[in-house]
C-alpha atoms as a PDB file:
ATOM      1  CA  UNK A   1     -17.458 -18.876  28.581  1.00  0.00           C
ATOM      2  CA  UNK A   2     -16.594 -15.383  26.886  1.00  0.00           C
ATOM      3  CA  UNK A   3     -19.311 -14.082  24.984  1.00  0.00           C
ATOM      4  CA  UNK A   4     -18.616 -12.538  21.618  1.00  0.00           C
ATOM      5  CA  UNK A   5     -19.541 -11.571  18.780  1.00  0.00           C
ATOM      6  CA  UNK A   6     -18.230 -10.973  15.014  1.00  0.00           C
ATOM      7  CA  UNK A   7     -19.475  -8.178  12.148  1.00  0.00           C
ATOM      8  CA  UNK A   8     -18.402  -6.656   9.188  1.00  0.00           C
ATOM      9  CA  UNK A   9     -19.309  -3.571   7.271  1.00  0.00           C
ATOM     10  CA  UNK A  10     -18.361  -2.516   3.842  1.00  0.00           C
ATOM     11  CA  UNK A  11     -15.975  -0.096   2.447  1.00  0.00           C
ATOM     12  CA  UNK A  12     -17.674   2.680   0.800  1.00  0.00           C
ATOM     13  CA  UNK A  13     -17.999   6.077  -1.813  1.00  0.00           C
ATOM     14  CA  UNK A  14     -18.641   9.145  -0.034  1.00  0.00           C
ATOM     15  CA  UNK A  15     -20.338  11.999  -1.712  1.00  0.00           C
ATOM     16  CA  UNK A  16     -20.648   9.890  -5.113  1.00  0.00           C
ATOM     17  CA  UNK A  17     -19.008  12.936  -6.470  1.00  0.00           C
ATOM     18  CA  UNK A  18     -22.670  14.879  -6.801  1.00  0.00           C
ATOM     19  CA  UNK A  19     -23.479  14.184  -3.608  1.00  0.00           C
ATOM     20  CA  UNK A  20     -21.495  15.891  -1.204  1.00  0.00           C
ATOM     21  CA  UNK A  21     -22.334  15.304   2.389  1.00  0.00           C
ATOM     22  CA  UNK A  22     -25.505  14.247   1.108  1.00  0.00           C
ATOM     23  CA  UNK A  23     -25.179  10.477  -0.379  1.00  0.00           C
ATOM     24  CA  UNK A  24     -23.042   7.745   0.552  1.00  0.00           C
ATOM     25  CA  UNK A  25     -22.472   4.244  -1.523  1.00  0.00           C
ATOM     26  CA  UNK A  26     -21.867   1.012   0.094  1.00  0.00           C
ATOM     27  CA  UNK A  27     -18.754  -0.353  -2.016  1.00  0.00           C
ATOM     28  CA  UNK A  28     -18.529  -3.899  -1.122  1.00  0.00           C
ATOM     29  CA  UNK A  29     -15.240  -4.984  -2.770  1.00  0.00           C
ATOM     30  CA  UNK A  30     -13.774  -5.014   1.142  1.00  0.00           C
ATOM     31  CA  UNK A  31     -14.713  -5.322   4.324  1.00  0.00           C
ATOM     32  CA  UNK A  32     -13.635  -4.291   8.015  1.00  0.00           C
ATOM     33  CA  UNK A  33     -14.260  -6.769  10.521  1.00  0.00           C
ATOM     34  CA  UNK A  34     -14.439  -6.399  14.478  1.00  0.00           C
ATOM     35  CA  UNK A  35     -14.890  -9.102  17.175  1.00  0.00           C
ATOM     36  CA  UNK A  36     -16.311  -7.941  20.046  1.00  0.00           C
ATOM     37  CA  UNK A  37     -15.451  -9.964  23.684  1.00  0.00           C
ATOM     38  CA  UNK A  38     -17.546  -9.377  26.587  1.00  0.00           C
ATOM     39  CA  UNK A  39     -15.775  -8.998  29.327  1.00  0.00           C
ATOM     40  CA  UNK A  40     -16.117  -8.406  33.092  1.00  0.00           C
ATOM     41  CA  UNK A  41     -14.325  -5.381  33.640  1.00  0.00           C
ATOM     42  CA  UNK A  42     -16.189  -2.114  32.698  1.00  0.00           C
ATOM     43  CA  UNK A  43     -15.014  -0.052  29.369  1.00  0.00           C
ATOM     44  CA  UNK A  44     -13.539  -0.562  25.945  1.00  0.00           C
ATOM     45  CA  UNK A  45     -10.238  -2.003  25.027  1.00  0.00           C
ATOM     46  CA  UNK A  46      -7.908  -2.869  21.787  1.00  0.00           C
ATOM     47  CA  UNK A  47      -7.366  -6.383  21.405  1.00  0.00           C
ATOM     48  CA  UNK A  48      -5.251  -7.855  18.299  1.00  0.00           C
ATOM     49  CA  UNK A  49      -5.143  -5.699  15.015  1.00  0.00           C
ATOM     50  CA  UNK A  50      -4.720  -7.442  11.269  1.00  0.00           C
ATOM     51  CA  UNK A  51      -5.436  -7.343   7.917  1.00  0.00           C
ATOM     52  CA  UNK A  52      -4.347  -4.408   6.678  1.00  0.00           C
ATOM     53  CA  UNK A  53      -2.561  -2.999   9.863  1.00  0.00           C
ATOM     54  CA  UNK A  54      -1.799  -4.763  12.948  1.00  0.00           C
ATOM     55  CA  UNK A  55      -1.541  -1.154  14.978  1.00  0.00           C
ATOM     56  CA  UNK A  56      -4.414   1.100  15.717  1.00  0.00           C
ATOM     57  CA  UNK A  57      -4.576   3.522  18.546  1.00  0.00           C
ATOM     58  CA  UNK A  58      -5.510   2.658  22.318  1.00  0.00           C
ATOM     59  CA  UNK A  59      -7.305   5.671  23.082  1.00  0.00           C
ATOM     60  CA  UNK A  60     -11.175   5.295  22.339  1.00  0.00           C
ATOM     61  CA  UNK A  61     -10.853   9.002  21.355  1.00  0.00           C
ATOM     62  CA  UNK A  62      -8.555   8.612  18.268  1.00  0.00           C
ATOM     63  CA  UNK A  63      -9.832   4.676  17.406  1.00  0.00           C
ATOM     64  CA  UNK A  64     -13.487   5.074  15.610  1.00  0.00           C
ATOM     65  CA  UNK A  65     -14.245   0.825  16.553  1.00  0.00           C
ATOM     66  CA  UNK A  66     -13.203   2.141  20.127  1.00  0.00           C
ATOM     67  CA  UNK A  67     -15.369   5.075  20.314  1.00  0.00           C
ATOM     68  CA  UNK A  68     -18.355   3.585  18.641  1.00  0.00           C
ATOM     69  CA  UNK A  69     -18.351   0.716  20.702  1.00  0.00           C
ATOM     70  CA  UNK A  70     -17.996   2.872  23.908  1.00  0.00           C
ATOM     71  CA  UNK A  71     -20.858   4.781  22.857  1.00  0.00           C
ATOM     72  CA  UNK A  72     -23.345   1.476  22.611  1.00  0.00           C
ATOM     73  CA  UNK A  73     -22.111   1.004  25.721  1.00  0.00           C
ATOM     74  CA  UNK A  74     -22.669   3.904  27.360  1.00  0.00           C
ATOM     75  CA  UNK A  75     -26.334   4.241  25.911  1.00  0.00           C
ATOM     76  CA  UNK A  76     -27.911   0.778  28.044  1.00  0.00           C
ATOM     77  CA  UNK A  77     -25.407   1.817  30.532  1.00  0.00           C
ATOM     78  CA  UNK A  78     -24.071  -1.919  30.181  1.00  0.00           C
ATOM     79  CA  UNK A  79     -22.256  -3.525  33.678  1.00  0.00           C
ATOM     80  CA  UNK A  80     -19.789  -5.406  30.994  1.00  0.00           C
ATOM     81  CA  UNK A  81     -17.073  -3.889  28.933  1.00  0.00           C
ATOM     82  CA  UNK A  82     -15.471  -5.203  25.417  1.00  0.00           C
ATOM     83  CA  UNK A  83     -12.521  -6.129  23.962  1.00  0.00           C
ATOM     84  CA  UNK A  84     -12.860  -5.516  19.832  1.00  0.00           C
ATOM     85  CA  UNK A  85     -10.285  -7.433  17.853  1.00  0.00           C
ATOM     86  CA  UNK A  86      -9.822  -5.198  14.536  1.00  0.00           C
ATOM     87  CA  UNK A  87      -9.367  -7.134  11.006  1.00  0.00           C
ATOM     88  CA  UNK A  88      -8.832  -3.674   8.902  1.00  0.00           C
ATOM     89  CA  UNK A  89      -9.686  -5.014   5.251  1.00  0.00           C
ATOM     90  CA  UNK A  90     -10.546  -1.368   4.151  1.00  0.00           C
ATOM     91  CA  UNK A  91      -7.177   0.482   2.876  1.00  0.00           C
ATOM     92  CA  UNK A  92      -7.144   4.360   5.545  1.00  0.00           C
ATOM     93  CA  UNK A  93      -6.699   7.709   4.269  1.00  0.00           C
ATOM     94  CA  UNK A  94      -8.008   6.038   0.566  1.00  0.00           C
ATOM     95  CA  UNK A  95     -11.136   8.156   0.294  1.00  0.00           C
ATOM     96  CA  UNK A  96     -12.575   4.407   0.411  1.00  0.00           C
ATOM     97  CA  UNK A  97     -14.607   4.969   4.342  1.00  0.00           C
ATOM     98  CA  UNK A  98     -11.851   3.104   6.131  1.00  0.00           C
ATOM     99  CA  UNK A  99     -12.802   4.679   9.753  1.00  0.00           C
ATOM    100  CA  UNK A 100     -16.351   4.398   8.907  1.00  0.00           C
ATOM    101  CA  UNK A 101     -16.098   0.692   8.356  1.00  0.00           C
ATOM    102  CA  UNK A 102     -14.491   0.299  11.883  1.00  0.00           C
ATOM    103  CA  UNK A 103     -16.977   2.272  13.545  1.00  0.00           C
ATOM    104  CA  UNK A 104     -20.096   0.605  11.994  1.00  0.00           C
ATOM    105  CA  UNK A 105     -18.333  -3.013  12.465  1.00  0.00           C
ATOM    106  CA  UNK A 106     -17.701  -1.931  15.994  1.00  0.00           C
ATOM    107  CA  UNK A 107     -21.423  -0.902  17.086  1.00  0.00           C
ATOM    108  CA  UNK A 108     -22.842  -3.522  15.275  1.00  0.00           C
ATOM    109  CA  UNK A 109     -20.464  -6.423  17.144  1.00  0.00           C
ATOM    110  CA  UNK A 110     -20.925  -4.722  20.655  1.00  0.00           C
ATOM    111  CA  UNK A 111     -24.746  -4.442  19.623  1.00  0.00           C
ATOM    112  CA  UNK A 112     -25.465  -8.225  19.039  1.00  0.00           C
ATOM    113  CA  UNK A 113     -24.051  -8.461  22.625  1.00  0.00           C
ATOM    114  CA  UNK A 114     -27.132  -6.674  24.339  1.00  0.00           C
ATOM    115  CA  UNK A 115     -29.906  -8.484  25.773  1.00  0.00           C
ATOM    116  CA  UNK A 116     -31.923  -5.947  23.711  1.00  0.00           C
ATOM    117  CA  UNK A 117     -29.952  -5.115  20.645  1.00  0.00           C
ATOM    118  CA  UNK A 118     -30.726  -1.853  18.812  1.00  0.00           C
ATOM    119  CA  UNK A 119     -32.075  -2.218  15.454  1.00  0.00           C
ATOM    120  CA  UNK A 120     -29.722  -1.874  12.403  1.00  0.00           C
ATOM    121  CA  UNK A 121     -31.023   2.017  11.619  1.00  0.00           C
ATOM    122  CA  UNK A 122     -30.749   2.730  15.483  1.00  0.00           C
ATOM    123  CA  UNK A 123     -26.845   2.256  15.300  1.00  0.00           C
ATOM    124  CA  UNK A 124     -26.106   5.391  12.729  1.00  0.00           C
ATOM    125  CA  UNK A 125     -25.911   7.756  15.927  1.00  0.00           C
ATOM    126  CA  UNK A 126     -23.065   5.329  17.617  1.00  0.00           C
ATOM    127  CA  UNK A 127     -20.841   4.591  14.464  1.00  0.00           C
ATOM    128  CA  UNK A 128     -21.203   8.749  13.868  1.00  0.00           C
ATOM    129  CA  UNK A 129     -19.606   9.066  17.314  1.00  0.00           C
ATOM    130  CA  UNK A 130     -16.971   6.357  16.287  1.00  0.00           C
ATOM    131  CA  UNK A 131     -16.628   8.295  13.119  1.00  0.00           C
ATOM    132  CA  UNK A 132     -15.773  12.255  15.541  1.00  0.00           C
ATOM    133  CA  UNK A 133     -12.613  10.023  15.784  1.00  0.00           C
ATOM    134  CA  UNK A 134     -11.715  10.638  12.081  1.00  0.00           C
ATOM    135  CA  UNK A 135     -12.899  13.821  11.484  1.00  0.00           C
ATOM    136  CA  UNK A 136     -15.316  15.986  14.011  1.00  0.00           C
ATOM    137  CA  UNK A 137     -18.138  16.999  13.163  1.00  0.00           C
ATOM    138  CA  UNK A 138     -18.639  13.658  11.377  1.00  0.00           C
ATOM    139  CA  UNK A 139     -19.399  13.304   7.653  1.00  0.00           C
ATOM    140  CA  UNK A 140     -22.544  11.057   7.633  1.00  0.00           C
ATOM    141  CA  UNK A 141     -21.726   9.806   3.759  1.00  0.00           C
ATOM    142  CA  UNK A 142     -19.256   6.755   4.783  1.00  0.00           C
ATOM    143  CA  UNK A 143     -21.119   5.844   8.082  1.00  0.00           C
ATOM    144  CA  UNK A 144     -24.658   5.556   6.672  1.00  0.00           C
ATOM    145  CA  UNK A 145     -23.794   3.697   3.612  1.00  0.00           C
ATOM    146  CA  UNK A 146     -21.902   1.485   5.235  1.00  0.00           C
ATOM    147  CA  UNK A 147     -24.220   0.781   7.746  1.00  0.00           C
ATOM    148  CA  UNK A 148     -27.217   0.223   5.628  1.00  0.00           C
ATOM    149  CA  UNK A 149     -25.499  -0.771   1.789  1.00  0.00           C
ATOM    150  CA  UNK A 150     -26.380   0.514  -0.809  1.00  0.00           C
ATOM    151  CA  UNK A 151     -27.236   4.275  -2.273  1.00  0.00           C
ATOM    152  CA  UNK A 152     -28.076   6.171   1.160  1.00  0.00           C
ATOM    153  CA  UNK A 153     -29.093   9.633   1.140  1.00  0.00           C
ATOM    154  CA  UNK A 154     -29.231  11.708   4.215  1.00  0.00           C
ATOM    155  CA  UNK A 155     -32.419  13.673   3.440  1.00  0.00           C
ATOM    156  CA  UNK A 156     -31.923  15.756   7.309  1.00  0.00           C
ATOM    157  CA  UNK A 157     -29.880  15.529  10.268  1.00  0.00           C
ATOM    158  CA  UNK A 158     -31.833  16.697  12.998  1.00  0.00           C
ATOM    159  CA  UNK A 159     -33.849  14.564  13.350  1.00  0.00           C
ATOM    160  CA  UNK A 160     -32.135  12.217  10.829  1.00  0.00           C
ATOM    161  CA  UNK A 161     -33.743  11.499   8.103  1.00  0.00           C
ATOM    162  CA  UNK A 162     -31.638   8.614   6.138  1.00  0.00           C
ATOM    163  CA  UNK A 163     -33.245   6.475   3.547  1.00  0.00           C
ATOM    164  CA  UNK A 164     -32.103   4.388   0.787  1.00  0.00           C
ATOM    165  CA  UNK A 165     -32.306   5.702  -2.706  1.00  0.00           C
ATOM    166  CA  UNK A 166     -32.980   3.187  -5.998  1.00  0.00           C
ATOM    167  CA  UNK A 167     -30.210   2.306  -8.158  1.00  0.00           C
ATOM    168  CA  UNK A 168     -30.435   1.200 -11.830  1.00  0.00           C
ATOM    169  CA  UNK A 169     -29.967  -2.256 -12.766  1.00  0.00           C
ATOM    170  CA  UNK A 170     -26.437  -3.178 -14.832  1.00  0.00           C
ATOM    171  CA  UNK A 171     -24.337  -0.594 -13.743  1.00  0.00           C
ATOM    172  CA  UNK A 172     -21.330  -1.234 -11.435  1.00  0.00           C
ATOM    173  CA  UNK A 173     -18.730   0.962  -9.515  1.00  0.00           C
ATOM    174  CA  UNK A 174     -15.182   0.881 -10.045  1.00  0.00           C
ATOM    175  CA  UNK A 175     -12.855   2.385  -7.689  1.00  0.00           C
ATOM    176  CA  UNK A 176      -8.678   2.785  -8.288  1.00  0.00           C
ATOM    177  CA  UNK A 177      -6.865   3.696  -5.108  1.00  0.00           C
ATOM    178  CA  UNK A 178      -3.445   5.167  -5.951  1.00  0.00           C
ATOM    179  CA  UNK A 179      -0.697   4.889  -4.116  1.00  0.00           C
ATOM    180  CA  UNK A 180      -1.516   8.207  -2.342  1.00  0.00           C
ATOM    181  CA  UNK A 181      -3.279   9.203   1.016  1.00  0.00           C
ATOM    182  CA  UNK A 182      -5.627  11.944   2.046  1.00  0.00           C
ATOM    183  CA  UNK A 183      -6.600  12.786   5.343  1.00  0.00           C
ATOM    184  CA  UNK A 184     -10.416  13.375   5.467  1.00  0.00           C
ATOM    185  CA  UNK A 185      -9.874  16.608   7.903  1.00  0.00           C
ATOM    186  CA  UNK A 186      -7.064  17.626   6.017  1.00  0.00           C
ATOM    187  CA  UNK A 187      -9.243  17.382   2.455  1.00  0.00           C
ATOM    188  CA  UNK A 188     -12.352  19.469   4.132  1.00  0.00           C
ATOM    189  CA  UNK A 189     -10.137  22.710   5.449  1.00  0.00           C
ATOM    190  CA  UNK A 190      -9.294  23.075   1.550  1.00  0.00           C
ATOM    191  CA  UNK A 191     -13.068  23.910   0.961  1.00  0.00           C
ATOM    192  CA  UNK A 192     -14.042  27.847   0.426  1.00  0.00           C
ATOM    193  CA  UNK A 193     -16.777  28.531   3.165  1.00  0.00           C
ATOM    194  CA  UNK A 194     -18.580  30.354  -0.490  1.00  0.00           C
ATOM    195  CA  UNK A 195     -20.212  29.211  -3.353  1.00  0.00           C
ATOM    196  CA  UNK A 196     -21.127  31.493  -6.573  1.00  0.00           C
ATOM    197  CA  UNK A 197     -24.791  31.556  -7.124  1.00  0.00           C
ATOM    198  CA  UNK A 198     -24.238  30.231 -10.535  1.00  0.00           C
ATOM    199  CA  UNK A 199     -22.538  27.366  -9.081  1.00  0.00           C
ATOM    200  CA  UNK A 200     -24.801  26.614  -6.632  1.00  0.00           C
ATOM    201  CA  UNK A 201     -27.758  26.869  -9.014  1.00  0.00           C
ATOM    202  CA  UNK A 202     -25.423  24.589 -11.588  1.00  0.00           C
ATOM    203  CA  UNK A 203     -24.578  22.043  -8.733  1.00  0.00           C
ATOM    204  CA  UNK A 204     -28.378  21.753  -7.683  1.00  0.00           C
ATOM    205  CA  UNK A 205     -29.245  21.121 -11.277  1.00  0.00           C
ATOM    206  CA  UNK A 206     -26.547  18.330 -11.417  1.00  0.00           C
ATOM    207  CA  UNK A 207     -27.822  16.548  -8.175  1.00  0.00           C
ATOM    208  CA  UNK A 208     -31.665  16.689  -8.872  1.00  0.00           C
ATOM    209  CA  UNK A 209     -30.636  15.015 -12.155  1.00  0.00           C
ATOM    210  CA  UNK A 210     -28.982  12.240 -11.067  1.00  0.00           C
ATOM    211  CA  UNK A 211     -30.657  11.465  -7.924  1.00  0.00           C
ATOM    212  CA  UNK A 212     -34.230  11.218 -10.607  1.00  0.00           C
ATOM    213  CA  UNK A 213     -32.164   8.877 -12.909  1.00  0.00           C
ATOM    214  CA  UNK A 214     -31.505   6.678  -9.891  1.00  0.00           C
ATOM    215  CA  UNK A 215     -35.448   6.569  -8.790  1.00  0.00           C
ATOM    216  CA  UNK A 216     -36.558   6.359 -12.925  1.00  0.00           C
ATOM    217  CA  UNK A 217     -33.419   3.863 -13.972  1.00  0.00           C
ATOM    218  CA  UNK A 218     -32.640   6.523 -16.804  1.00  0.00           C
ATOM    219  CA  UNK A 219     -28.498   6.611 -17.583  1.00  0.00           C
ATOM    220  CA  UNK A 220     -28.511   9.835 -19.449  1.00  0.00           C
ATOM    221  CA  UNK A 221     -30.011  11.550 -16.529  1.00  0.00           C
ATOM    222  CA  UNK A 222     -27.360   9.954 -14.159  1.00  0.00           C
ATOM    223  CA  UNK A 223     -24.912  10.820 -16.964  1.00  0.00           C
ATOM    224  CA  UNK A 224     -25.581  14.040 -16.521  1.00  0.00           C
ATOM    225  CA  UNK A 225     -25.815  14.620 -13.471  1.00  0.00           C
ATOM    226  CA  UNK A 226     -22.840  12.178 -11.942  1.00  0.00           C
ATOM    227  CA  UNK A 227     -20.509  15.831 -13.064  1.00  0.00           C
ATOM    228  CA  UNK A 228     -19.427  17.440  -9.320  1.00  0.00           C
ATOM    229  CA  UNK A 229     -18.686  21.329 -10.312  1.00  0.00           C
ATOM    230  CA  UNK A 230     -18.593  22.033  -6.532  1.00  0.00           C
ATOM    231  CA  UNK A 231     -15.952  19.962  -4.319  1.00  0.00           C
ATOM    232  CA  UNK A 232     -13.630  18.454  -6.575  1.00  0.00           C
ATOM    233  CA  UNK A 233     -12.405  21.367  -8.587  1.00  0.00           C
ATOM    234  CA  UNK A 234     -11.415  22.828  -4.929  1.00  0.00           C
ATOM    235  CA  UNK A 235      -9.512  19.307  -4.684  1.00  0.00           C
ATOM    236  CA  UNK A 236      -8.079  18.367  -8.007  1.00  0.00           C
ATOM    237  CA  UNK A 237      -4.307  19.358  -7.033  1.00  0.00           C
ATOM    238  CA  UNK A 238      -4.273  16.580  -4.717  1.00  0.00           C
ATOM    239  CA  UNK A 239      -4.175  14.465  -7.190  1.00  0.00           C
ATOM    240  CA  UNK A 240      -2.459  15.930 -10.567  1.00  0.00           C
ATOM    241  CA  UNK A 241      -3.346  12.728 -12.891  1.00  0.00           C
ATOM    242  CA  UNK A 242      -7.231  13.286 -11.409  1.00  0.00           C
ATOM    243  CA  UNK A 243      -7.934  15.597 -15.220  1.00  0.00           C
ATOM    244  CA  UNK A 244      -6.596  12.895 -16.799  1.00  0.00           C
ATOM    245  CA  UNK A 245      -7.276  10.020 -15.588  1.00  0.00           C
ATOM    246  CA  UNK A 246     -11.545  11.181 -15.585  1.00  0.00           C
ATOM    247  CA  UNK A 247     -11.349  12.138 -19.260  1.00  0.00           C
ATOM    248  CA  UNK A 248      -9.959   8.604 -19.917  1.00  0.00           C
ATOM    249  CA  UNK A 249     -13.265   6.740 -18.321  1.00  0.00           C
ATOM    250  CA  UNK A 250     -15.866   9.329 -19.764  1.00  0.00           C
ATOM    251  CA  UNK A 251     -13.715   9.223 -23.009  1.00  0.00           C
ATOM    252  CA  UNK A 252     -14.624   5.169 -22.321  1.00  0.00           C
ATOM    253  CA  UNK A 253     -18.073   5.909 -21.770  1.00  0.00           C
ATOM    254  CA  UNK A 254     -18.374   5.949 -18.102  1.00  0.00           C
ATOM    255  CA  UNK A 255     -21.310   7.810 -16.752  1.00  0.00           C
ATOM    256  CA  UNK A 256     -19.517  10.020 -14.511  1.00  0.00           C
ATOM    257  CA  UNK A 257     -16.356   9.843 -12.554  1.00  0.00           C
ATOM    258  CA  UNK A 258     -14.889  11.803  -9.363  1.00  0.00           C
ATOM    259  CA  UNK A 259     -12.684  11.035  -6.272  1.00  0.00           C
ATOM    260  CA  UNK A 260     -14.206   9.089  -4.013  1.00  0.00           C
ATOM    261  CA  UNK A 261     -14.894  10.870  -0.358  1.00  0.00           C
ATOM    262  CA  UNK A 262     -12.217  13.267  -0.101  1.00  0.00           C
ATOM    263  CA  UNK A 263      -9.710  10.567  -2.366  1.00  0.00           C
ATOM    264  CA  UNK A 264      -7.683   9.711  -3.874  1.00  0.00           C
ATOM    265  CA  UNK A 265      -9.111   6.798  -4.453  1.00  0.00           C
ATOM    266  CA  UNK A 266     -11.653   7.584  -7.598  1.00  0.00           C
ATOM    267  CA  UNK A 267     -13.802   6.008  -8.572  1.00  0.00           C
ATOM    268  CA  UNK A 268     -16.422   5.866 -11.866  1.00  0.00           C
ATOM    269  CA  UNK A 269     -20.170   4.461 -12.452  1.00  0.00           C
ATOM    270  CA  UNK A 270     -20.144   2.363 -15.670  1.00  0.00           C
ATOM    271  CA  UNK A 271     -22.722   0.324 -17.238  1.00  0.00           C
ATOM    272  CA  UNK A 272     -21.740  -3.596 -17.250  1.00  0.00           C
ATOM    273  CA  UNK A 273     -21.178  -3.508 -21.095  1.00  0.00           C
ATOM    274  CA  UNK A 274     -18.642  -0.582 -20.483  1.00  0.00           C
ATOM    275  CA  UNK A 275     -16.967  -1.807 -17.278  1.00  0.00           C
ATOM    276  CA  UNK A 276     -14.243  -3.425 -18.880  1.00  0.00           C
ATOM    277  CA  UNK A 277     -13.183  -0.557 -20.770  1.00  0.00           C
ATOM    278  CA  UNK A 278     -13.338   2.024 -18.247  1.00  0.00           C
ATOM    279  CA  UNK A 279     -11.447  -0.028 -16.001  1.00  0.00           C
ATOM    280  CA  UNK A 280      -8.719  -0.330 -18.600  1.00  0.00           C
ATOM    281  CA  UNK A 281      -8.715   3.485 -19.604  1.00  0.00           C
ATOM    282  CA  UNK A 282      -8.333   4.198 -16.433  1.00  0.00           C
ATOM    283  CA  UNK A 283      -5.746   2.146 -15.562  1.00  0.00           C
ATOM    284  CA  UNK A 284      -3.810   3.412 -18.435  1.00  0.00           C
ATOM    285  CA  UNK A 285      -4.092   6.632 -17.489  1.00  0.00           C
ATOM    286  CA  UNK A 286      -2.712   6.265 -14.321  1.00  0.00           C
ATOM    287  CA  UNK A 287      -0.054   4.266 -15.804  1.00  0.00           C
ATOM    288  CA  UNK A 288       1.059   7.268 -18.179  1.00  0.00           C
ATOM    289  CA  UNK A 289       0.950   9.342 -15.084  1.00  0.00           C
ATOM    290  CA  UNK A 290       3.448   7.143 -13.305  1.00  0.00           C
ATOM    291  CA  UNK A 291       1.223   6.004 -10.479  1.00  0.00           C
ATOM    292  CA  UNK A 292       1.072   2.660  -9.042  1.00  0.00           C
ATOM    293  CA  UNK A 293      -2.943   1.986  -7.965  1.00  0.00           C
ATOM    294  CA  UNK A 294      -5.118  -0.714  -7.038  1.00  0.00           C
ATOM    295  CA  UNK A 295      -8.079  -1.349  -8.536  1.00  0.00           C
ATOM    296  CA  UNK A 296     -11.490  -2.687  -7.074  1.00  0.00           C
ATOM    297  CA  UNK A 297     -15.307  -3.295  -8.564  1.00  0.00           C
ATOM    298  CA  UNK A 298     -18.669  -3.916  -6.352  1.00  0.00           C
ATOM    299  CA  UNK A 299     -22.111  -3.697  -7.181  1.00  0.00           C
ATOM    300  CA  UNK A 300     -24.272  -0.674  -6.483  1.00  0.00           C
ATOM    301  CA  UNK A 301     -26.702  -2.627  -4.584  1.00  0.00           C
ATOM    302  CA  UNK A 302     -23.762  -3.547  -2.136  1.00  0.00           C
ATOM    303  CA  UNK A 303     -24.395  -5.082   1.526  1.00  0.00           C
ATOM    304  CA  UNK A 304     -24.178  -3.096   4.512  1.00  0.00           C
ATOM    305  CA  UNK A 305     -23.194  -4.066   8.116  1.00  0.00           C
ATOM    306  CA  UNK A 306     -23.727  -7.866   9.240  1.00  0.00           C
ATOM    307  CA  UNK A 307     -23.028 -10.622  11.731  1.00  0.00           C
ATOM    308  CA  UNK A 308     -20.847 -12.979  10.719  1.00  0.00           C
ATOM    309  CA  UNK A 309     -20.242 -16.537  12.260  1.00  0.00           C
ATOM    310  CA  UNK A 310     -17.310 -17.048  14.452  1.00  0.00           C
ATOM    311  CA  UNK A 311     -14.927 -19.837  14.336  1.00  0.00           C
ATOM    312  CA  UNK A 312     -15.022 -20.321  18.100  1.00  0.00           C
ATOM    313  CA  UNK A 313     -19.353 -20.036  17.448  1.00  0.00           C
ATOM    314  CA  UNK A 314     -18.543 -22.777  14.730  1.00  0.00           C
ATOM    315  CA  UNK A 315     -15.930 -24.473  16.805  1.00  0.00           C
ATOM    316  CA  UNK A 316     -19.309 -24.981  19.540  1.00  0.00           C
ATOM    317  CA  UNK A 317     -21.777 -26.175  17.424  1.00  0.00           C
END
């Protein structure tokens, strides 16, 4: 009998606007899943494709599930290869970690197949590799919060150095993704090489304070600190309605509100008592603006990667 098995990992907020490069946030409104198939014949291979898309490419060089999986592989030097069926529940080129979610579902599937599986932390290095698909070198934001759920920070990368990070208690992410796309590689050759000393200093002062309010629970210190003076003014023009369409959820009382990863999906923190109307300002505002979007809300203590049963595991027991 074919041995296989099944995981999912969550869609996710890259750079939570302060954050960039630095934190990642598990957004578990969707999922990607990946079946992995053991077979005899050395290697990795694309099986079906749904969900979202039913075509993906071949090549394990351009296909982050592929390349991931090939590089769990490669590490035991296994004497088996895979075949990864792709459900694609996470929406690409959305700012939202689409190729992330791949890669992290991918390890993870090919991992439970080992007769020693690595642990969950162990498997950041092979969904990064999945991830050099997307964009090379690989942003660590998507990949680690997917992988682990939750607020991740990447505290070093050599050796890593990725922990989770506290999160207050009644506040939710919402997350619009217009009918737009970005290309992650295309969004990062945008960015000056140089930062102002005043900005820099101005940035820091923004990230220390919202990274405290997380650890302390204290909203006016994530309030003012959720404000990114450094990326997205460099990528604003991307998306025109981005001016207006923030002043609508702070004007709402969000607690801060940026593109998500490199958009233009964006996305807002809002306390539960002020979810509602955030949501709605910002859908009107991208209504005025003549954009069609879809809108999404998760938890900030979202799930990371995990197993899932199988209906041919159920099927058998």
């Amino acid at each position: 009998m074919t041995a296989f098995a099944r995981a999912s990992a969550p869609a996710s907020i890259g750079n939570v606007g302060v954050g960039f490069d630095v934190l990642g946030q598990a957004f578990d409104a969707v999922r990607d899943e990946v079946v992995a198939h053991k077979e005899e014949m050395t290697g990795v291979r694309l099986g079906q494709v749904s969900g979202l898309m039913t075509h993906l490419p071949e090549d394990p060089m351009r296909n982050t599930a592929l390349r991931a999986a090939q590089a769990v592989l490669k590490a035991v030097n296994a004497p088996f290869g895979v075949r990864l069926d792709v459900i694609k529940g996470v929406p690409i080129s959305a700012g939202m970690g689409g190729s992330a979610a791949s890669a992290v579902a991918a390890a993870a599937a090919v991992n439970a197949l080992l007769d020693k599986p690595f642990s969950t932390p162990d498997l950041l290095a092979f969904a990064l590799e999945g991830e050099r698909a997307s964009a090379d070198p690989p942003p660590w934001d998507n990949v680690m919060a997917s992988l682990l759920g939750g607020l991740v920070i990447a505290a070093q990368l050599d050796p890593a150095l990725v922990k989770p990070m506290p999160v207050p208690k009644g506040v939710s992410a919402i997350l619009f993704h217009p009918d737009a796309k970005t290309e992650t590689q295309a969004a990062r050759d945008v960015l000056k090489p140089e930062t102002p000393l005043n900005t820099a200093v101005e940035h820091a002062r923004r990230l220390g304070a919202f990274t405290l309010g997380c650890a302390v629970s204290d909203l006016d210190l994530i309030r003012a600190g959720l404000d990114d003076i450094l990326i997205e003014p460099q990528r604003a023009f991307l998306l025109p309605e981005m001016r207006d369409v923030k002043a609508a959820a702070l004007g709402a009382n969000a607690l801060g509100c940026s593109f998500s990863g490199s958009g233009p999906s964006i996305f807002a923190w809002a306390s539960d008592k002020d979810a509602d109307a955030v949501q709605q300002a910002m859908a009107d505002a991208f209504k005025t603006a003549g954009r069609q979007t879809r809108v999404y809300r998760a938890p900030l203590e979202s799930a990371g990667v995990r197993l899932e049963p199988h209906e041919e595991q159920e099927a058998c027991a």
